[in-house]
C-alpha atoms as a PDB file:
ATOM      1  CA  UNK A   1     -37.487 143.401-232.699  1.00  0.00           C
ATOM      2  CA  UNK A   2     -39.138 141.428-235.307  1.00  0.00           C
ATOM      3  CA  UNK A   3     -42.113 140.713-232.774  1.00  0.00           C
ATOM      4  CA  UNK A   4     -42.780 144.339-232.247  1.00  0.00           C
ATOM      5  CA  UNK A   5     -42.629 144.656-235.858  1.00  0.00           C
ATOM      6  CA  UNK A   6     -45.173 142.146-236.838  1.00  0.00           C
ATOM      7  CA  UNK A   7     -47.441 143.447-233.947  1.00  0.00           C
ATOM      8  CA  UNK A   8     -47.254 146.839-235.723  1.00  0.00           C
ATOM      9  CA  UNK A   9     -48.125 145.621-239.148  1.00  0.00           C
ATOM     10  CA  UNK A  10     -50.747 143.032-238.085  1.00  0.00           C
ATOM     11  CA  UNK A  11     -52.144 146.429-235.346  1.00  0.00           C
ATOM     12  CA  UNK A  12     -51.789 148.864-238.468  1.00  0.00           C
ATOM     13  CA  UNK A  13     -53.623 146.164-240.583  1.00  0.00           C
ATOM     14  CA  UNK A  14     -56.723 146.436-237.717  1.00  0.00           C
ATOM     15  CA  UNK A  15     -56.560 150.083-238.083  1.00  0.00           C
ATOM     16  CA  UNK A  16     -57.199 150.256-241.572  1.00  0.00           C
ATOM     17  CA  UNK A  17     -59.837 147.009-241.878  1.00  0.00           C
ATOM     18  CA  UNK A  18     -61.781 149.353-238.817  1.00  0.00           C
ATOM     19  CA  UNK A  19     -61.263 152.316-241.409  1.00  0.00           C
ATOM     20  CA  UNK A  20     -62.995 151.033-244.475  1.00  0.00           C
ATOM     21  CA  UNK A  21     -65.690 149.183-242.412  1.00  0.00           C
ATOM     22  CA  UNK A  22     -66.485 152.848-240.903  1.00  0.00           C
ATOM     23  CA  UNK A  23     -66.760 154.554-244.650  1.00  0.00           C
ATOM     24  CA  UNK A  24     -68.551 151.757-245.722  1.00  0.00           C
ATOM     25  CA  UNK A  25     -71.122 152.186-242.607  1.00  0.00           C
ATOM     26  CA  UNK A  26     -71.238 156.019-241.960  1.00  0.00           C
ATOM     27  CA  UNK A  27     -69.384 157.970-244.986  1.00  0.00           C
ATOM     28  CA  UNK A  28     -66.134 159.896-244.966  1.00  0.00           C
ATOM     29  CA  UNK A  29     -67.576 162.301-242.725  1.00  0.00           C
ATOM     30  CA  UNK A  30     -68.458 159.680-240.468  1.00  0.00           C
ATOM     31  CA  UNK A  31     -65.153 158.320-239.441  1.00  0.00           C
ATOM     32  CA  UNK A  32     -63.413 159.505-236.433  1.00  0.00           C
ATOM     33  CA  UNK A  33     -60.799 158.318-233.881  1.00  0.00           C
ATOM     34  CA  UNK A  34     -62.785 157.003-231.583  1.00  0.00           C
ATOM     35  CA  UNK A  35     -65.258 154.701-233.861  1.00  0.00           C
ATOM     36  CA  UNK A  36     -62.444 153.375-235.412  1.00  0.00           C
ATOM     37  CA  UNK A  37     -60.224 152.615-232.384  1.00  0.00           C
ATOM     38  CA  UNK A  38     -63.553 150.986-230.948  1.00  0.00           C
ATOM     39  CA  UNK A  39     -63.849 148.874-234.150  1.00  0.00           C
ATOM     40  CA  UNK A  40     -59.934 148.132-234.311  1.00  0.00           C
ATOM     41  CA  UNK A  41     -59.896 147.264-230.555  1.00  0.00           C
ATOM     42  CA  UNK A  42     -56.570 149.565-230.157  1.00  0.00           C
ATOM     43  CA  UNK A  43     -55.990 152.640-228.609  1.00  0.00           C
ATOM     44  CA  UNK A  44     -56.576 155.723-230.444  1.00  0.00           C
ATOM     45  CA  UNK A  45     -52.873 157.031-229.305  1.00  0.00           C
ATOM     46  CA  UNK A  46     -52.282 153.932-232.031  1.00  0.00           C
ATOM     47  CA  UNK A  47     -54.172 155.840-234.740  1.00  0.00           C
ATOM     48  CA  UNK A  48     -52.230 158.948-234.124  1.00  0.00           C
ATOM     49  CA  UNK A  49     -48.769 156.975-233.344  1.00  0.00           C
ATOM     50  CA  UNK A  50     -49.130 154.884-236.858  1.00  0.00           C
ATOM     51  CA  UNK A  51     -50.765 157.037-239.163  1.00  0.00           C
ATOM     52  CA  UNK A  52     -50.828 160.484-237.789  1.00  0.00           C
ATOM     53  CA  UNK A  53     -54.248 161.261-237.185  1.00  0.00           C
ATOM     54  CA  UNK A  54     -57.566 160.942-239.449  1.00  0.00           C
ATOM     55  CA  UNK A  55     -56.140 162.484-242.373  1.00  0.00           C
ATOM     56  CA  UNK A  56     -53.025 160.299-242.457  1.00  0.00           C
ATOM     57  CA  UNK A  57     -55.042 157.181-242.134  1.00  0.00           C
ATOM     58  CA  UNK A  58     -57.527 158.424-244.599  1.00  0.00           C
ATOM     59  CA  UNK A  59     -54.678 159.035-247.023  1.00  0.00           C
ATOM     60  CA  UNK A  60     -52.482 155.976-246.254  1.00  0.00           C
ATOM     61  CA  UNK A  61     -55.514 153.905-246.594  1.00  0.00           C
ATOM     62  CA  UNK A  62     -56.384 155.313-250.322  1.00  0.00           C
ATOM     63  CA  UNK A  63     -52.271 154.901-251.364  1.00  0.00           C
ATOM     64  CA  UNK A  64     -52.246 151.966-250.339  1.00  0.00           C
ATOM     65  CA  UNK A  65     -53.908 149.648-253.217  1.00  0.00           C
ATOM     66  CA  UNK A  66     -57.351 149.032-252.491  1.00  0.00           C
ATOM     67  CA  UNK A  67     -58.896 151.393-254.300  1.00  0.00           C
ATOM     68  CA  UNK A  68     -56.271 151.736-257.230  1.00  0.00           C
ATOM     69  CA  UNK A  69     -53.689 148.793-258.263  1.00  0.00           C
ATOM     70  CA  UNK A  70     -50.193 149.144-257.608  1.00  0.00           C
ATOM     71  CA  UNK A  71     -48.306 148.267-260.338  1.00  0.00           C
ATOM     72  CA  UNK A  72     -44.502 147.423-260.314  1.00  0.00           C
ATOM     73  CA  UNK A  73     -42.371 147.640-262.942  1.00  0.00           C
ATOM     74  CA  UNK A  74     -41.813 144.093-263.899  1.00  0.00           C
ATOM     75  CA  UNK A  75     -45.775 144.221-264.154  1.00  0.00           C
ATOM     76  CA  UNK A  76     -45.491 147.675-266.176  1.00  0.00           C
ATOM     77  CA  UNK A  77     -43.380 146.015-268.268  1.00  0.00           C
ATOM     78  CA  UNK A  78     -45.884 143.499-268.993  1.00  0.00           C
ATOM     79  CA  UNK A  79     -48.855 145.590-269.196  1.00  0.00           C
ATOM     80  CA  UNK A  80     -47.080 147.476-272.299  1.00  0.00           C
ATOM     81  CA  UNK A  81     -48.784 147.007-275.847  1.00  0.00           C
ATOM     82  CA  UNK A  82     -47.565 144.305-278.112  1.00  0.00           C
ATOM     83  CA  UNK A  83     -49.297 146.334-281.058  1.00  0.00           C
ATOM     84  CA  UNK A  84     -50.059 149.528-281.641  1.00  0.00           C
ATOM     85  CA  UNK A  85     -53.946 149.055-281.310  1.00  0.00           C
ATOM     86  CA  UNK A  86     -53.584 147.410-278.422  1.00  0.00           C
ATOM     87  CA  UNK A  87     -53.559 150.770-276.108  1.00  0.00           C
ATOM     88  CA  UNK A  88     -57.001 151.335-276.763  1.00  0.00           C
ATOM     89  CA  UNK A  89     -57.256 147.501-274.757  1.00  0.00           C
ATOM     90  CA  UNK A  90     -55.349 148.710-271.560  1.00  0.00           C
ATOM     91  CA  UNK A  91     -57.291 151.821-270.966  1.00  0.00           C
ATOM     92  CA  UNK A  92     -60.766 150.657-271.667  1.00  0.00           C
ATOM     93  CA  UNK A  93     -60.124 147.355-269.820  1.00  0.00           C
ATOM     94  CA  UNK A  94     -58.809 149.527-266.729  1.00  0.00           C
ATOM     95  CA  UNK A  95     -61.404 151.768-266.428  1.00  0.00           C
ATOM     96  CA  UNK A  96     -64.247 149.301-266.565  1.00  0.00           C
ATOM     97  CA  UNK A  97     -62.234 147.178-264.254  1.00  0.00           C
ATOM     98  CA  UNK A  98     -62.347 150.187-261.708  1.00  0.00           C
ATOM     99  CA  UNK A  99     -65.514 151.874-262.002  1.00  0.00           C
ATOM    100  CA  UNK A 100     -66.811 148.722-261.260  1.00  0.00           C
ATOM    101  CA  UNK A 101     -65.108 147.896-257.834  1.00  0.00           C
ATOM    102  CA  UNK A 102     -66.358 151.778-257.526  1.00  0.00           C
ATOM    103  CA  UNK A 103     -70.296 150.522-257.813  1.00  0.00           C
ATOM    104  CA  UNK A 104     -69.525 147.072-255.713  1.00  0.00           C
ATOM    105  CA  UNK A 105     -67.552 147.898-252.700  1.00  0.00           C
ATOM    106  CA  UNK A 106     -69.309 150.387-250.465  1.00  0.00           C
ATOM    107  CA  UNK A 107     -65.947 151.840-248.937  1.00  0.00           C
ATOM    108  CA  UNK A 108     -64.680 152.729-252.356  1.00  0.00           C
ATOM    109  CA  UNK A 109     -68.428 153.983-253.158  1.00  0.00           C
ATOM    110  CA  UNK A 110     -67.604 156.658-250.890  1.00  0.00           C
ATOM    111  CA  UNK A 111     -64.453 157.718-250.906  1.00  0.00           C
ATOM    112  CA  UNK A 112     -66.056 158.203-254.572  1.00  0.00           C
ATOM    113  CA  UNK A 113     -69.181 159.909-253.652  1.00  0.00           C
ATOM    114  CA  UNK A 114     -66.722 162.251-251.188  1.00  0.00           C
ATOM    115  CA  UNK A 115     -64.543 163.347-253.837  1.00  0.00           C
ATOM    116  CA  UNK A 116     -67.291 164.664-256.335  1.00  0.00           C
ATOM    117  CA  UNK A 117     -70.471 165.736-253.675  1.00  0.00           C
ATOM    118  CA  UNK A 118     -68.961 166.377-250.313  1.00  0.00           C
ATOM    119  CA  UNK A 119     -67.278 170.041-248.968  1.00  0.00           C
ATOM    120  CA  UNK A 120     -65.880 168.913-245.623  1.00  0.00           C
ATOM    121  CA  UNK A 121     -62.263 168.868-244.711  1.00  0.00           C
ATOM    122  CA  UNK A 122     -62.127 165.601-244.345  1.00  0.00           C
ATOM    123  CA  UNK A 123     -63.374 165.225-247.837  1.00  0.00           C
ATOM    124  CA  UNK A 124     -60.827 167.293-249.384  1.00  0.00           C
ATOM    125  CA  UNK A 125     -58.545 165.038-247.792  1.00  0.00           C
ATOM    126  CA  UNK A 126     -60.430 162.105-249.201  1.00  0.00           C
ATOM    127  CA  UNK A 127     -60.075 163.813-252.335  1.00  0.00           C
ATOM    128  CA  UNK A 128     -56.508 164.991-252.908  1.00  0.00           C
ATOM    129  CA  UNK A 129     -55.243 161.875-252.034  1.00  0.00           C
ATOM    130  CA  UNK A 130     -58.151 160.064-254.774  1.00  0.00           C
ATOM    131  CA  UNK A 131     -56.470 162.133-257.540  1.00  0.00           C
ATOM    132  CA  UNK A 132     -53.185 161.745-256.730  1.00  0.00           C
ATOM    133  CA  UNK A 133     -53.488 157.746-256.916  1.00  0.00           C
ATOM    134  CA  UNK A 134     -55.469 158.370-260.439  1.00  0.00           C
ATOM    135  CA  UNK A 135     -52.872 160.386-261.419  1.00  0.00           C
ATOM    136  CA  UNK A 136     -50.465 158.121-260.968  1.00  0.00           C
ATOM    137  CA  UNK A 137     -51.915 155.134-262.774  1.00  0.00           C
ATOM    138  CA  UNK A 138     -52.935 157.250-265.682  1.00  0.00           C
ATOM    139  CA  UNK A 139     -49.455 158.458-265.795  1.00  0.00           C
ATOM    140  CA  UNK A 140     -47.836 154.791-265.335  1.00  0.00           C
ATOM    141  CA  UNK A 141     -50.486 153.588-268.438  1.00  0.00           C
ATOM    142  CA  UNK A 142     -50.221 156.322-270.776  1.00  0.00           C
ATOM    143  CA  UNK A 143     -47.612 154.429-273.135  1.00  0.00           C
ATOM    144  CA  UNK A 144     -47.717 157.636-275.467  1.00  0.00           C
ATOM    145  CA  UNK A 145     -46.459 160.315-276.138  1.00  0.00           C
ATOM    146  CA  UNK A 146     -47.834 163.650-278.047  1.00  0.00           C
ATOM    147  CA  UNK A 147     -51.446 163.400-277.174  1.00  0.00           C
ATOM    148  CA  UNK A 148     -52.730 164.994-274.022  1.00  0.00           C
ATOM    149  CA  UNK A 149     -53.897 161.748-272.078  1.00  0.00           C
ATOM    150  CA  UNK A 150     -54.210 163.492-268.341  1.00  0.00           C
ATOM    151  CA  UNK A 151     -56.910 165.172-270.057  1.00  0.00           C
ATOM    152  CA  UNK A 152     -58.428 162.772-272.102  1.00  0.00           C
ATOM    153  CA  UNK A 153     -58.737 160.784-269.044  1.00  0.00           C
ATOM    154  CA  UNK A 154     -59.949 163.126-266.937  1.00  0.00           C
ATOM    155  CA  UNK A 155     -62.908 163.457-269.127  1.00  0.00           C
ATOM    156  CA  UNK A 156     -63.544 159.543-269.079  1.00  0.00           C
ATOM    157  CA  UNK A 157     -63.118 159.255-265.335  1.00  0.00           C
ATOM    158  CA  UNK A 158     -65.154 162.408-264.769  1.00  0.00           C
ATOM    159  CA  UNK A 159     -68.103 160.848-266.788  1.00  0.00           C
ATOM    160  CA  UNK A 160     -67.616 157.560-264.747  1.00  0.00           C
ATOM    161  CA  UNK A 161     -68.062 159.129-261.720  1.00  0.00           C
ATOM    162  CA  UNK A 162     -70.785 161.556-262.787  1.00  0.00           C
ATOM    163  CA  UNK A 163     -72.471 157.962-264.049  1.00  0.00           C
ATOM    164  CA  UNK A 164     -71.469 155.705-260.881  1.00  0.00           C
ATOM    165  CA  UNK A 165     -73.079 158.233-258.366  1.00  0.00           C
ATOM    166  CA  UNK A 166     -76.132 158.462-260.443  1.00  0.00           C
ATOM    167  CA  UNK A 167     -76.394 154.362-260.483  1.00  0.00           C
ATOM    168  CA  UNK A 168     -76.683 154.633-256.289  1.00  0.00           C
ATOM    169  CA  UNK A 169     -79.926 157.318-256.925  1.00  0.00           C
ATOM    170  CA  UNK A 170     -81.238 154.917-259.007  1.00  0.00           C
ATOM    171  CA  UNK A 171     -81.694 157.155-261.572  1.00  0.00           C
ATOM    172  CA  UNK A 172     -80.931 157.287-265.729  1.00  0.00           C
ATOM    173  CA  UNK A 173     -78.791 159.130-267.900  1.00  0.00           C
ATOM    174  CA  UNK A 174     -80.024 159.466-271.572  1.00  0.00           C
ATOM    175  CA  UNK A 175     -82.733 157.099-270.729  1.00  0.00           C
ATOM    176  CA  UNK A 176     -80.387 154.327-269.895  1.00  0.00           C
ATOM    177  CA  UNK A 177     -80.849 152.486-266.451  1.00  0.00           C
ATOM    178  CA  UNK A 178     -78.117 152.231-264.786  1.00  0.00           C
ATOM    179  CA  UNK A 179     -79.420 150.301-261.934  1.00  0.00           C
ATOM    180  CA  UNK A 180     -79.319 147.176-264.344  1.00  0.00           C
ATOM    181  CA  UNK A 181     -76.307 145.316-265.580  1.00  0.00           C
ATOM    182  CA  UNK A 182     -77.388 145.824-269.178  1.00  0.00           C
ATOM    183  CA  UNK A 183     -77.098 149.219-268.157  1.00  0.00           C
ATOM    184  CA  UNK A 184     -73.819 149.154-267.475  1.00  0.00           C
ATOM    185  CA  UNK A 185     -73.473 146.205-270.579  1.00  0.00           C
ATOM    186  CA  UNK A 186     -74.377 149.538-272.682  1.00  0.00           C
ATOM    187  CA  UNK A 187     -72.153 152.196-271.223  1.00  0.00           C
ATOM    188  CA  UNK A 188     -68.640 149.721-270.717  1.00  0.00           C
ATOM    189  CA  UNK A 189     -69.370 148.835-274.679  1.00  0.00           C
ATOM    190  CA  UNK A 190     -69.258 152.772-275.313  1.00  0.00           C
ATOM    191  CA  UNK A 191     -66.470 153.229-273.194  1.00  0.00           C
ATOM    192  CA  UNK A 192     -64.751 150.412-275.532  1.00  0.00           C
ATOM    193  CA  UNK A 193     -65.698 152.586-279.235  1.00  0.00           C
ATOM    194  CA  UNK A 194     -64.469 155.672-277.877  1.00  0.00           C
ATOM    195  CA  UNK A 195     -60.474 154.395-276.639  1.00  0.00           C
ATOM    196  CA  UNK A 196     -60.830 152.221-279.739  1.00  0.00           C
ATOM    197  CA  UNK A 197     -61.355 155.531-282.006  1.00  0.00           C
ATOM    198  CA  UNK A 198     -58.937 157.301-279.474  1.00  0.00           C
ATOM    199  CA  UNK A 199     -56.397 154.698-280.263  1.00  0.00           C
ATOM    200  CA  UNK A 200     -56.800 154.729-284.240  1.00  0.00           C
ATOM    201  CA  UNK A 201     -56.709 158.427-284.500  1.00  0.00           C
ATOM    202  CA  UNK A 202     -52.857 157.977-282.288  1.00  0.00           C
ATOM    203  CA  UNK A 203     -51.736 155.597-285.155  1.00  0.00           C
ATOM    204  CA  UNK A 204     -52.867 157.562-287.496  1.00  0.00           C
ATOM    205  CA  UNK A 205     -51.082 161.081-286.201  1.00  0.00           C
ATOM    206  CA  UNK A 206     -47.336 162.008-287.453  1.00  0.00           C
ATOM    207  CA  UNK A 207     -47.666 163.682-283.481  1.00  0.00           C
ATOM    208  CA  UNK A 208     -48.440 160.944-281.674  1.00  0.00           C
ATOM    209  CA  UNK A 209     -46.072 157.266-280.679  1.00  0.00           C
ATOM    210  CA  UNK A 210     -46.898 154.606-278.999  1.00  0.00           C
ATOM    211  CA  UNK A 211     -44.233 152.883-276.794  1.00  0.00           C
ATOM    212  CA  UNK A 212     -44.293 149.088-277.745  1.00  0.00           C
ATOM    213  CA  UNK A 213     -43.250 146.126-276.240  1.00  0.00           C
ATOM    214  CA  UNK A 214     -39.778 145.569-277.357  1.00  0.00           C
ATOM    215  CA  UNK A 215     -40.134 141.584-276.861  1.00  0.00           C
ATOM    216  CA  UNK A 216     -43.234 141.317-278.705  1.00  0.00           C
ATOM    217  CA  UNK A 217     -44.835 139.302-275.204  1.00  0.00           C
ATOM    218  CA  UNK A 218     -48.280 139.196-275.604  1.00  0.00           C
ATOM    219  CA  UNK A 219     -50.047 141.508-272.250  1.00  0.00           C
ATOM    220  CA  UNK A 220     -51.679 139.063-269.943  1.00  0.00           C
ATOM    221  CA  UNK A 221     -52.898 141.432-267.110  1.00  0.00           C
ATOM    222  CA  UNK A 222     -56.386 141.956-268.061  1.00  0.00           C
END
């Protein structure tokens, strides 16, 4: 029983590495059962015996980590601010920390690109299942309480994207290059002002708290 079990994990594991080599190669809209069965070496009954089909690979493979962390709550608990300025830290330091795998990695390029340019249904897929993971870490880092942060962030990851996808055309946004790293240098230190104004304008509200860190440990995360 434990055999089988390991087979399925380590078979499952194939799947998946077969997956994100496909995106990376061809696109969302370039994956299918067969490439990646070919790629995995496994049977495509696999594919839909594991996973479901496409979509539940496509999905399972975006939930799963590699494109988002997944945080527990011993880690949560670690991740909260010590001080009350310290928020502004946590969200600027994860978004830079993200967008970046975003421009690196290829696979996680285009599950990117897929979500904002592409009207397939595999896309959608692609896409639902991309929100729902940023969702989720936006909701597990928010910290506070009586500002509208789904918002705020979707604004900052919006622009991120809207920036990343223009970095891969090679072009530039207010006559910045973003093909360089002092490109990038430029937009990550804006990214920094605006959470740190963000942050002090939170203190600074009788609406607004900030959930501290009731030992006073010093975040060591990022």
């Amino acid at each position: 029983m434990e055999k089988l079990k390991r087979n399925r994990v380590q078979t499952s594991q194939r799947i998946v590495d077969a997956l994100e080599e496909v995106i990376a190669e061809k696109g969302i809209d370039g994956i299918g059962i067969n490439r990646i069965s070919e790629k995995a070496g496994v049977s495509k009954v696999l594919i839909y015996r594991y996973f479901g089909g496409l979509d539940g690979l496509l999905t399972h493979y975006i939930r799963m980590g590699r494109l988002f962390p997944l945080l527990s709550p011993s880690t949560l608990e670690q991740l909260r601010p010590v001080h009350e300025n310290d928020l502004s830290k946590l969200w600027y330091k994860q978004l830079v920390h993200t967008y970046r795998f975003f421009r690196q990695f290829p696979a996680a390029y285009q599950v990117l690109k897929a979500t904002v340019t592409e009207d397939s249904p595999m896309a959608g897929e692609a896409s639902k299942a991309y929100d729902a993971e940023l969702t989720r870490i936006v909701d597990q880092l928010s910290y506070i309480k009586g500002a509208d942060f789904q918002a705020i962030s979707a604004i900052m990851t919006g622009a991120m994207s809207y920036l990343t996808l223009l970095s891969r055309n090679g072009r530039t946004a207010v006559g910045i290059n973003l093909t360089t790293e002092e490109g990038w240098q430029r937009i990550e230190e804006a990214v920094r002002v605006i959470y740190t104004a963000l942050n002090k304008m939170a203190v600074q509200s009788p609406d607004v708290t900030i959930e501290i860190h009731p030992s006073g440990i010093p975040a060591t995360y990022w």
